[in-house]
C-alpha atoms as a PDB file:
ATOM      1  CA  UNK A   1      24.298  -8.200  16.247  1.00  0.00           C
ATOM      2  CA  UNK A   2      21.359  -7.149  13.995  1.00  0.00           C
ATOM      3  CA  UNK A   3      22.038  -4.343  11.374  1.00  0.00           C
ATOM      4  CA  UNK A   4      19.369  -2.511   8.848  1.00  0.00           C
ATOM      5  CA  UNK A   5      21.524  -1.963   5.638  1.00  0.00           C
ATOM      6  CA  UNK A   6      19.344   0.538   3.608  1.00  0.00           C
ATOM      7  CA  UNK A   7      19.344   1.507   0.001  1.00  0.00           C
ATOM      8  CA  UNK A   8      17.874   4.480  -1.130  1.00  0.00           C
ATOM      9  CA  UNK A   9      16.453   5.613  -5.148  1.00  0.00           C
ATOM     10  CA  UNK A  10      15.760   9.155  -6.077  1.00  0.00           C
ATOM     11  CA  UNK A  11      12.021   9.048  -6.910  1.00  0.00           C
ATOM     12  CA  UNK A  12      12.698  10.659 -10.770  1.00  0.00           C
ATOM     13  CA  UNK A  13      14.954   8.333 -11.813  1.00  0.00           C
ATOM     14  CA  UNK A  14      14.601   6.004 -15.098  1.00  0.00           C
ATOM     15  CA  UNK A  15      15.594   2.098 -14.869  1.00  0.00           C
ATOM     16  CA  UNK A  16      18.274   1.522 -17.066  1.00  0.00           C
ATOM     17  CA  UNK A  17      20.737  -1.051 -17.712  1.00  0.00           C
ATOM     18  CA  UNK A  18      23.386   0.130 -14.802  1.00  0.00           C
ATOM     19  CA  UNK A  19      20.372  -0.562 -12.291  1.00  0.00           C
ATOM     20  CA  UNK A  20      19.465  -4.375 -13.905  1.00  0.00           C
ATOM     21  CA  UNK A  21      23.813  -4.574 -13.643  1.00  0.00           C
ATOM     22  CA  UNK A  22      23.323  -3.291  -9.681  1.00  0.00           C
ATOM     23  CA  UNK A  23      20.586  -5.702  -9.347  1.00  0.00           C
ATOM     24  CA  UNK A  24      22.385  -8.418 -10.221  1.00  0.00           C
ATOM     25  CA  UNK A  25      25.115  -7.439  -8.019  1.00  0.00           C
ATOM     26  CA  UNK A  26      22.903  -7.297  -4.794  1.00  0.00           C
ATOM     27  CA  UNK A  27      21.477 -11.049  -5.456  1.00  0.00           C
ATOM     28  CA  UNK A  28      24.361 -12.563  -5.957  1.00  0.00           C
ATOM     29  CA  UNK A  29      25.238 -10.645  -2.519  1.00  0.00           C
ATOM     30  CA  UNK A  30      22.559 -11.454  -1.329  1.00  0.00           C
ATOM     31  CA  UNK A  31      23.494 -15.163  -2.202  1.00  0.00           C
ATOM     32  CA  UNK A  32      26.909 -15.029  -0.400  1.00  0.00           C
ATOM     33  CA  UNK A  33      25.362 -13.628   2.511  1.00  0.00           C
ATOM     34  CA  UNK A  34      23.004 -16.542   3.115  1.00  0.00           C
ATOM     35  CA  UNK A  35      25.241 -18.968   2.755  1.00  0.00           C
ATOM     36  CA  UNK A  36      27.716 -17.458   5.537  1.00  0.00           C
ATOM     37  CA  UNK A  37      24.622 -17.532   7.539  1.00  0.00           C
ATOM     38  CA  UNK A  38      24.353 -13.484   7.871  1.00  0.00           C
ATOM     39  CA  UNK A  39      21.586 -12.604   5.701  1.00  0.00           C
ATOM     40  CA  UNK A  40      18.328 -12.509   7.892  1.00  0.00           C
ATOM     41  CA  UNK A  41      16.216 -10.980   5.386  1.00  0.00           C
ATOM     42  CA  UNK A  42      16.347  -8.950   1.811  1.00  0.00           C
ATOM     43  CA  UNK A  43      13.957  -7.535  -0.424  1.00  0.00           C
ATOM     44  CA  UNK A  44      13.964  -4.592  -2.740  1.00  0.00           C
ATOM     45  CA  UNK A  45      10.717  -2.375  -2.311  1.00  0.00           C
ATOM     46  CA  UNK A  46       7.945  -1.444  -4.644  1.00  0.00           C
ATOM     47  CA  UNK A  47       8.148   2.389  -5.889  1.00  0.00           C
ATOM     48  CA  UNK A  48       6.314   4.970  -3.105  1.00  0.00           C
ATOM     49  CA  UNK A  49       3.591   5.291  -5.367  1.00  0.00           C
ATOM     50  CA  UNK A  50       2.725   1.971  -4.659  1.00  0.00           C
ATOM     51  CA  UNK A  51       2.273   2.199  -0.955  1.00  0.00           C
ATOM     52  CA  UNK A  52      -0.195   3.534   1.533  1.00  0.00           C
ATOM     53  CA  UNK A  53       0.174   5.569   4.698  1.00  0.00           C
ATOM     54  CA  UNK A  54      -1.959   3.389   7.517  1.00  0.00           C
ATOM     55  CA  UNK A  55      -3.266   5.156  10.635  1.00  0.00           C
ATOM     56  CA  UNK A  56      -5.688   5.731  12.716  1.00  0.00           C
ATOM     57  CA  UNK A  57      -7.323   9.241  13.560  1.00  0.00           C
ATOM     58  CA  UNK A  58      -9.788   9.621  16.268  1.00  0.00           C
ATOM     59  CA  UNK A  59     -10.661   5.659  16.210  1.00  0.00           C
ATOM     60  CA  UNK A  60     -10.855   4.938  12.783  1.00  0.00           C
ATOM     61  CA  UNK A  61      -8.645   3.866  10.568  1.00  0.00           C
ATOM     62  CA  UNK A  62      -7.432   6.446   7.472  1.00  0.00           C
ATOM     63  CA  UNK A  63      -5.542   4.530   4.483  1.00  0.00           C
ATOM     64  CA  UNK A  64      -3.793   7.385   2.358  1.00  0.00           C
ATOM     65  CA  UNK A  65      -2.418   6.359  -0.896  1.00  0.00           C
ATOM     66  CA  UNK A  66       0.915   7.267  -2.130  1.00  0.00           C
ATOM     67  CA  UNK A  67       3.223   8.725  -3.052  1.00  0.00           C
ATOM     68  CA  UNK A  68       4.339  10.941   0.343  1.00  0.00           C
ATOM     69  CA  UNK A  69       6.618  13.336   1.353  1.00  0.00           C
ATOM     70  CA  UNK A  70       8.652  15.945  -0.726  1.00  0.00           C
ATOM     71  CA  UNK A  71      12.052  13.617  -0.317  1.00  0.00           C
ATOM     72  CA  UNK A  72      14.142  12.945  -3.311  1.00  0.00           C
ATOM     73  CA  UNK A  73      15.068   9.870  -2.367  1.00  0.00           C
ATOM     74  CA  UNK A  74      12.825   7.293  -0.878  1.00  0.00           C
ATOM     75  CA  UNK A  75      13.969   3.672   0.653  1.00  0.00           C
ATOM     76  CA  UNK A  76      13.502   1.451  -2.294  1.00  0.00           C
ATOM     77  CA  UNK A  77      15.061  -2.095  -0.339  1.00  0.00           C
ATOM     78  CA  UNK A  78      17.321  -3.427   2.504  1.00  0.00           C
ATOM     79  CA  UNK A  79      19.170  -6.419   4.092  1.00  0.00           C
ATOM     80  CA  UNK A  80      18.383  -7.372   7.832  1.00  0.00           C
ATOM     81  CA  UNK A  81      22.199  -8.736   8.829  1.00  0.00           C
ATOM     82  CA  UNK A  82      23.184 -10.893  11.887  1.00  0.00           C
ATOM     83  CA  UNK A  83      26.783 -10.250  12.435  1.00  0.00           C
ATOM     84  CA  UNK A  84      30.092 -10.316  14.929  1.00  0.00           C
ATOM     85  CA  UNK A  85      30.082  -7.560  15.197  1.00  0.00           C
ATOM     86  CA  UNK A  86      30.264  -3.070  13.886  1.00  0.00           C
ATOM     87  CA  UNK A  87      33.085  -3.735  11.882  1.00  0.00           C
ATOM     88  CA  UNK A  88      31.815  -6.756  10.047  1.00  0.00           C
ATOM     89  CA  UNK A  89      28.567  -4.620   9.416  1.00  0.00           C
ATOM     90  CA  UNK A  90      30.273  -1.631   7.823  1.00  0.00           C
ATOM     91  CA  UNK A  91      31.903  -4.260   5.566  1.00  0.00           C
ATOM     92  CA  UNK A  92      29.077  -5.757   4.149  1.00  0.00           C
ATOM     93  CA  UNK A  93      27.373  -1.812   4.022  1.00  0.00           C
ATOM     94  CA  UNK A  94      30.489  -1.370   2.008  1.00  0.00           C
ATOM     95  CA  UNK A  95      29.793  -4.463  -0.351  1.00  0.00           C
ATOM     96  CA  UNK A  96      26.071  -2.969  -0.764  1.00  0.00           C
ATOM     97  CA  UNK A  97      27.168   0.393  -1.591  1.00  0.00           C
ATOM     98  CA  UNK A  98      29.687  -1.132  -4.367  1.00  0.00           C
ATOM     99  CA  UNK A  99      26.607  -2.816  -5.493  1.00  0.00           C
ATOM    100  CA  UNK A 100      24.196  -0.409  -5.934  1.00  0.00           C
ATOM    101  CA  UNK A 101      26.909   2.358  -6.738  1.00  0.00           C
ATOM    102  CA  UNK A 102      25.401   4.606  -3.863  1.00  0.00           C
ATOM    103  CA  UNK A 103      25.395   5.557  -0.855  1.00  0.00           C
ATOM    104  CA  UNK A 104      23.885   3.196   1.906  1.00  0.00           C
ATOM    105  CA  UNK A 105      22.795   4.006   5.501  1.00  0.00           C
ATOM    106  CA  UNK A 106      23.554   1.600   8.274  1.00  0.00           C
ATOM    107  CA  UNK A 107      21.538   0.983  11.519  1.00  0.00           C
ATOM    108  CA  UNK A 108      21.785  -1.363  14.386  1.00  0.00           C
ATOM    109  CA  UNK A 109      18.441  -2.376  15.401  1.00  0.00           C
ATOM    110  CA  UNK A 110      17.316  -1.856  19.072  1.00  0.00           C
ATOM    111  CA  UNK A 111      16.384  -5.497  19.899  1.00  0.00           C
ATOM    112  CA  UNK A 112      20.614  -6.403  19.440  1.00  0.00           C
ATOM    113  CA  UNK A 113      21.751  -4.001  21.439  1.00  0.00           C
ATOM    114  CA  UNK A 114      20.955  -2.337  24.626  1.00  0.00           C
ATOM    115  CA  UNK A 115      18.497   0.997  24.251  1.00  0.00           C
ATOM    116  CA  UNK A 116      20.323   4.502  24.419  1.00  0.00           C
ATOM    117  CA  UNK A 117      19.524   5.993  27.582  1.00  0.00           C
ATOM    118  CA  UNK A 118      17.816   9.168  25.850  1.00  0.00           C
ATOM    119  CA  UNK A 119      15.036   6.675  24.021  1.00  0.00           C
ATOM    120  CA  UNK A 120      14.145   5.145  27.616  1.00  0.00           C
END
């Protein structure tokens, strides 16, 4: 079963030597995840003023630069994780959040399990 384990940042927030310590933490995470053959994918994301919102309006394509939204917090990485099962999953959500010393949300992606009825 596929899981989305998602770390936020709040957007005003200075690096400092607690975040390089978290850092660490999540690679060498990362690195026991990969070698028990659960870690799909990881990578830690750019700040939102590096990104762009794509879309398309009335058949062309609009590229707005960032940053967006008046959120606190924005997504700043993640690990895609292949596991047994829930349990397992909340585990290593648990191991991220030690990590990072935060909060993390957990998702189940829709291609490992079957749709809920009220998305069909």
């Amino acid at each position: 079963m596929k899981y989305v384990v998602m770390i936020f940042r709040s957007v005003d927030r200075v690096w400092t030597d607690d975040d390089q310590q978290a850092l660490e933490r999540l690679m060498q995470l990362e690195r026991e995840l990969a070698e028990s053959g659960e870690l799909v994918s990881s990578e830690g994301l750019l700040p939102p003023e590096h990104g762009r919102i794509v879309q398309l309006r009335e058949g062309s394509q609009v590229v707005t630069d960032g940053p967006f939204g008046e959120a606190k917090e924005q997504l700043a990485g993640f690990f895609l994780i292949d596991v047994a099962d829930d349990d397992r999953a909340q585990a290593v959500a648990g191991l991220v959040s030690v990590a990072v010393d935060d909060r993390v949300e957990l998702r189940e992606t829709l291609i490992s399990t079957e749709m809920p009825a009220e998305m069909q």
